[in-house]
C-alpha atoms as a PDB file:
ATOM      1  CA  UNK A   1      -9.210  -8.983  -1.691  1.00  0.00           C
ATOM      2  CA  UNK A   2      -5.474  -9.377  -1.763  1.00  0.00           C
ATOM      3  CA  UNK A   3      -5.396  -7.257  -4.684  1.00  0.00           C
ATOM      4  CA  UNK A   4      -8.072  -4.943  -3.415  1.00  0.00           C
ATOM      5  CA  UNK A   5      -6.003  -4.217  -0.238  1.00  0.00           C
ATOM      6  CA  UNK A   6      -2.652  -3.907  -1.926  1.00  0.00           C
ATOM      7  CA  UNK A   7      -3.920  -1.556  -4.321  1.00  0.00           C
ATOM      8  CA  UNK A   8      -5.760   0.383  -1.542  1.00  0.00           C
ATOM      9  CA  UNK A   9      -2.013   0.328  -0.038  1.00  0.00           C
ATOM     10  CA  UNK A  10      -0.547   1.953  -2.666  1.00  0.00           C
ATOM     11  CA  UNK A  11      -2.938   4.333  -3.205  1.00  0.00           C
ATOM     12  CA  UNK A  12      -3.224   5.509   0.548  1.00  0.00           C
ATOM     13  CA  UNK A  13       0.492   5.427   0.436  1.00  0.00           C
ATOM     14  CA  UNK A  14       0.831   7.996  -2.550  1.00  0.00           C
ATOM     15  CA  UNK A  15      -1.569  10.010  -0.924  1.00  0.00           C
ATOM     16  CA  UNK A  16      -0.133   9.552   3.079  1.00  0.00           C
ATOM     17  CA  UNK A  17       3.003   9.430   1.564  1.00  0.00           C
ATOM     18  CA  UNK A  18       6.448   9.969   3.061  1.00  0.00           C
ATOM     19  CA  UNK A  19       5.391  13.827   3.097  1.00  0.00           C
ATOM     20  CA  UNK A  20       3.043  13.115   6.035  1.00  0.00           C
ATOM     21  CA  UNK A  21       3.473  14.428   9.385  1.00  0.00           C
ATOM     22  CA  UNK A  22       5.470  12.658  12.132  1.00  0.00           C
ATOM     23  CA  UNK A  23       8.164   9.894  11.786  1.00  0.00           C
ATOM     24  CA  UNK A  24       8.097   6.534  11.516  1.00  0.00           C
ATOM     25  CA  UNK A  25       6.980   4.759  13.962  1.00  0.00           C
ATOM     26  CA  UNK A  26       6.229   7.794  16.580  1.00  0.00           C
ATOM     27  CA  UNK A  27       2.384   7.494  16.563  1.00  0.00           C
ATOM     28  CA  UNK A  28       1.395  10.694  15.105  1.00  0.00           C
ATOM     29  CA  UNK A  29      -1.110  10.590  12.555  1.00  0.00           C
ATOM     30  CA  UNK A  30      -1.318  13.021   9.376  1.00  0.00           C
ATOM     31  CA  UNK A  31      -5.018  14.305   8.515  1.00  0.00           C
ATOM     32  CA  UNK A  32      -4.742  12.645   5.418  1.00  0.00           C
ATOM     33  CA  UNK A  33      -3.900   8.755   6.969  1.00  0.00           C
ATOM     34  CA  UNK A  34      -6.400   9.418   9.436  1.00  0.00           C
ATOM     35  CA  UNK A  35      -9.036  10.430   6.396  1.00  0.00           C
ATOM     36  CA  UNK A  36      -7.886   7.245   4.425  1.00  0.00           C
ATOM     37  CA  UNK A  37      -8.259   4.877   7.774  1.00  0.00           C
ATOM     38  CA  UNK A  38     -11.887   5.989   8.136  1.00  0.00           C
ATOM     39  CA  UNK A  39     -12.719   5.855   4.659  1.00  0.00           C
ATOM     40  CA  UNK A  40     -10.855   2.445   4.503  1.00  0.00           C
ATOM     41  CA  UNK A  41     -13.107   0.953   7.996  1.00  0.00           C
ATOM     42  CA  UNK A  42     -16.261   3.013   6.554  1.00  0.00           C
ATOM     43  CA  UNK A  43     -16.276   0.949   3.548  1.00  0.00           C
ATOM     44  CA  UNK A  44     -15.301  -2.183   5.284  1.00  0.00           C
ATOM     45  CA  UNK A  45     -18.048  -1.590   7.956  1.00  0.00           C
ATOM     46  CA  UNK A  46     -20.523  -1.471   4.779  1.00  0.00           C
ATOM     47  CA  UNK A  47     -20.172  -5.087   3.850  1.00  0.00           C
ATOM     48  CA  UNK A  48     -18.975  -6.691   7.749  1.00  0.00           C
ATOM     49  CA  UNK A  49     -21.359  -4.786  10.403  1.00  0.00           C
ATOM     50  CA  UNK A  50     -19.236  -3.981  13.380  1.00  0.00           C
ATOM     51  CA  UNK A  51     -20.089  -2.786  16.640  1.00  0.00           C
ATOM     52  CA  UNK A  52     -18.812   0.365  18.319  1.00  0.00           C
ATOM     53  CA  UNK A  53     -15.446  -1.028  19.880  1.00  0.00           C
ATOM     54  CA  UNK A  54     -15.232  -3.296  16.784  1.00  0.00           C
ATOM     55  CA  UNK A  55     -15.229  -0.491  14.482  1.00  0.00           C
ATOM     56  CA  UNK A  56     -12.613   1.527  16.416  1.00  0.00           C
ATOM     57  CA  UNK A  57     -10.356  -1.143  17.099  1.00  0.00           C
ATOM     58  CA  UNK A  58     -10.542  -1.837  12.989  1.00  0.00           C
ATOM     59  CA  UNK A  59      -9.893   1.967  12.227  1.00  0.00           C
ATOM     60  CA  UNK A  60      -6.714   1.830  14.348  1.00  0.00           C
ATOM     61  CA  UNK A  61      -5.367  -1.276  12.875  1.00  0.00           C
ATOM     62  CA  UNK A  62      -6.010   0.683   9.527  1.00  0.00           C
ATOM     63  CA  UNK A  63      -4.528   3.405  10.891  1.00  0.00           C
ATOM     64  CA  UNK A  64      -1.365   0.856  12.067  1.00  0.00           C
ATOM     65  CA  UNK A  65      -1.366  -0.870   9.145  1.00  0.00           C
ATOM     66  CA  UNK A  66      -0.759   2.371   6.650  1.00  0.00           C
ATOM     67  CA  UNK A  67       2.121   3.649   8.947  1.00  0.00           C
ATOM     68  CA  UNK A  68       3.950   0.746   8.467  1.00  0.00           C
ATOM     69  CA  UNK A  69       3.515   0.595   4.428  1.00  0.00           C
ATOM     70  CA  UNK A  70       4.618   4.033   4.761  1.00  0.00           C
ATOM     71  CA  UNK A  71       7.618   3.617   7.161  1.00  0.00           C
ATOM     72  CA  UNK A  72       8.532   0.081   4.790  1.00  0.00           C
ATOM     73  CA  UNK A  73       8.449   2.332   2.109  1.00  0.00           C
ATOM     74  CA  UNK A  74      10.523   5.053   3.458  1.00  0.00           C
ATOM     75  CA  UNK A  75      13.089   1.969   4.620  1.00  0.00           C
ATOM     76  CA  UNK A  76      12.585   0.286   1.084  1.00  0.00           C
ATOM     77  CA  UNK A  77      13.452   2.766  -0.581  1.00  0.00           C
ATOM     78  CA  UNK A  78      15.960   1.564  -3.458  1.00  0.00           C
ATOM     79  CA  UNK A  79      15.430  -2.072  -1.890  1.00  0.00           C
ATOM     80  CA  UNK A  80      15.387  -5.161  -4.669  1.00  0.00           C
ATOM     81  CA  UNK A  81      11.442  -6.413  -5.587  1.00  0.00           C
ATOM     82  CA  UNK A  82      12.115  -9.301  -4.116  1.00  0.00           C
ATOM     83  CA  UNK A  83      12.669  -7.796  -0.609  1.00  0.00           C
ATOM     84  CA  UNK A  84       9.620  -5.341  -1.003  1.00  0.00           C
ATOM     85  CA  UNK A  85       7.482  -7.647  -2.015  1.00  0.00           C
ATOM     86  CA  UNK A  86       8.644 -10.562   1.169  1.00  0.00           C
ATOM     87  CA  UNK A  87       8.579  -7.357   3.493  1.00  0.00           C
ATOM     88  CA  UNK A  88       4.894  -6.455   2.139  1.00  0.00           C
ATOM     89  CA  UNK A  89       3.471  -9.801   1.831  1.00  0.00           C
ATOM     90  CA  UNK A  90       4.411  -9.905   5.559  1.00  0.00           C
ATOM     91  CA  UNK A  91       2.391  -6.679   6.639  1.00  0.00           C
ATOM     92  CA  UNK A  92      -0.386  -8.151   4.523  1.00  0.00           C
ATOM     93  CA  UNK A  93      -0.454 -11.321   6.527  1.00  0.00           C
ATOM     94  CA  UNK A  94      -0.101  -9.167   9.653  1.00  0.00           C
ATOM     95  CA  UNK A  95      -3.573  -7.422   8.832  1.00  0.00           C
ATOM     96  CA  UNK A  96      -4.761 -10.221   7.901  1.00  0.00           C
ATOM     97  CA  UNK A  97      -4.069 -12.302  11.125  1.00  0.00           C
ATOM     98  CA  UNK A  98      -4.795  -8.765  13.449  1.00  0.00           C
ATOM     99  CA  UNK A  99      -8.660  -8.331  11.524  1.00  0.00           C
ATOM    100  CA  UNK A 100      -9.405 -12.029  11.440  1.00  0.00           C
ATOM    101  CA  UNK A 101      -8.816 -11.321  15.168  1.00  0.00           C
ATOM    102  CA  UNK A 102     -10.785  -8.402  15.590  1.00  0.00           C
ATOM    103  CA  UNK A 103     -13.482  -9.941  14.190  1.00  0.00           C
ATOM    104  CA  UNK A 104     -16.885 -12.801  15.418  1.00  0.00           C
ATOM    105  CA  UNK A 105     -16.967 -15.997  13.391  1.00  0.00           C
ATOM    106  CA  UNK A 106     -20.008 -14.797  11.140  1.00  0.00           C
ATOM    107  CA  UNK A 107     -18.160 -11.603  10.343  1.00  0.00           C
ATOM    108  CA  UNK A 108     -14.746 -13.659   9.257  1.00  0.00           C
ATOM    109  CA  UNK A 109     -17.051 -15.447   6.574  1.00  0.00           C
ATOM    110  CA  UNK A 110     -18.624 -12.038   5.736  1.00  0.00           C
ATOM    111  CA  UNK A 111     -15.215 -10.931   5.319  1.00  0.00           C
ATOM    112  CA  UNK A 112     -13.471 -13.839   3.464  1.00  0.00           C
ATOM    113  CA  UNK A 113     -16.693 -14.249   0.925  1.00  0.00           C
ATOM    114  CA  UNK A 114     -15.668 -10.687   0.212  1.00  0.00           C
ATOM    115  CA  UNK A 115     -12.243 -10.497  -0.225  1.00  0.00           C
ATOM    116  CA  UNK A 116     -12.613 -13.807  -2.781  1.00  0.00           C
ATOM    117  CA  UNK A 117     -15.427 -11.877  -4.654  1.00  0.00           C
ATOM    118  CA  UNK A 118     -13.412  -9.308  -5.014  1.00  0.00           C
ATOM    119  CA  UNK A 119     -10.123 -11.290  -6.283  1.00  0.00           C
ATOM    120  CA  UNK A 120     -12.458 -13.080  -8.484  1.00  0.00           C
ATOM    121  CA  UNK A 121     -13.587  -9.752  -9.935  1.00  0.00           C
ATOM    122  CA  UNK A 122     -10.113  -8.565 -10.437  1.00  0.00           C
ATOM    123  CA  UNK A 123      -9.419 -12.112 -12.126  1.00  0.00           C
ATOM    124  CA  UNK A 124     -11.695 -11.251 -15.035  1.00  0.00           C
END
């Protein structure tokens, strides 16, 4: 799931991108993070089955989560691997701590059975 979710990163970032409106860290959404937040909980919400409030509090941590990969990318910019990758890896564990959070005991399972399928895919 790691890779799923760092790939979904990258891609949401080349198409948010540094082009999108508002700066970092002001709150203001672009029509094209908000589209990739939805279409990131939609397809979460397919496999772990949230309620209303669940489902809206996951949309804005998507939402959250791909302003900061844009604003670390902005501030990254020219930045060694090393540091990109210790500044990403802590984001990732940020979402990860902020969804296990969001999310019932059943739901976490749902979630981590997921994200290992998926790594396990990517393995092969």
């Amino acid at each position: 799931m790691k890779n799923l979710f760092l790939a979904t990163c990258l891609s949401a970032g080349m198409y948010a991108g540094p082009a999108s409106a508002g700066g970092p860290g002001d709150g203001s959404y672009s029509q094209a993070m908000m589209n990739r937040a939805t279409t990131l909980t939609r397809a979460l919400a397919q496999h772990i089955h949230f309620n209303e409030a669940q489902y809206l509090a996951v949309k804005q941590l998507h939402l959250n989560m791909l302003t900061e990969r844009r604003d670390l990318e902005i501030l990254l910019n020219g930045a060694s691997a090393e540091e990109r990758d210790t500044r990403l890896a802590e984001a990732q564990q940020r979402y990860e701590f902020e969804l296990a959070s969001l999310l019932q005991p059943q739901q976490l399972v749902a979630y981590q059975s997921l994200r290992s399928n998926f790594t396990a895919h990517r393995l092969k």
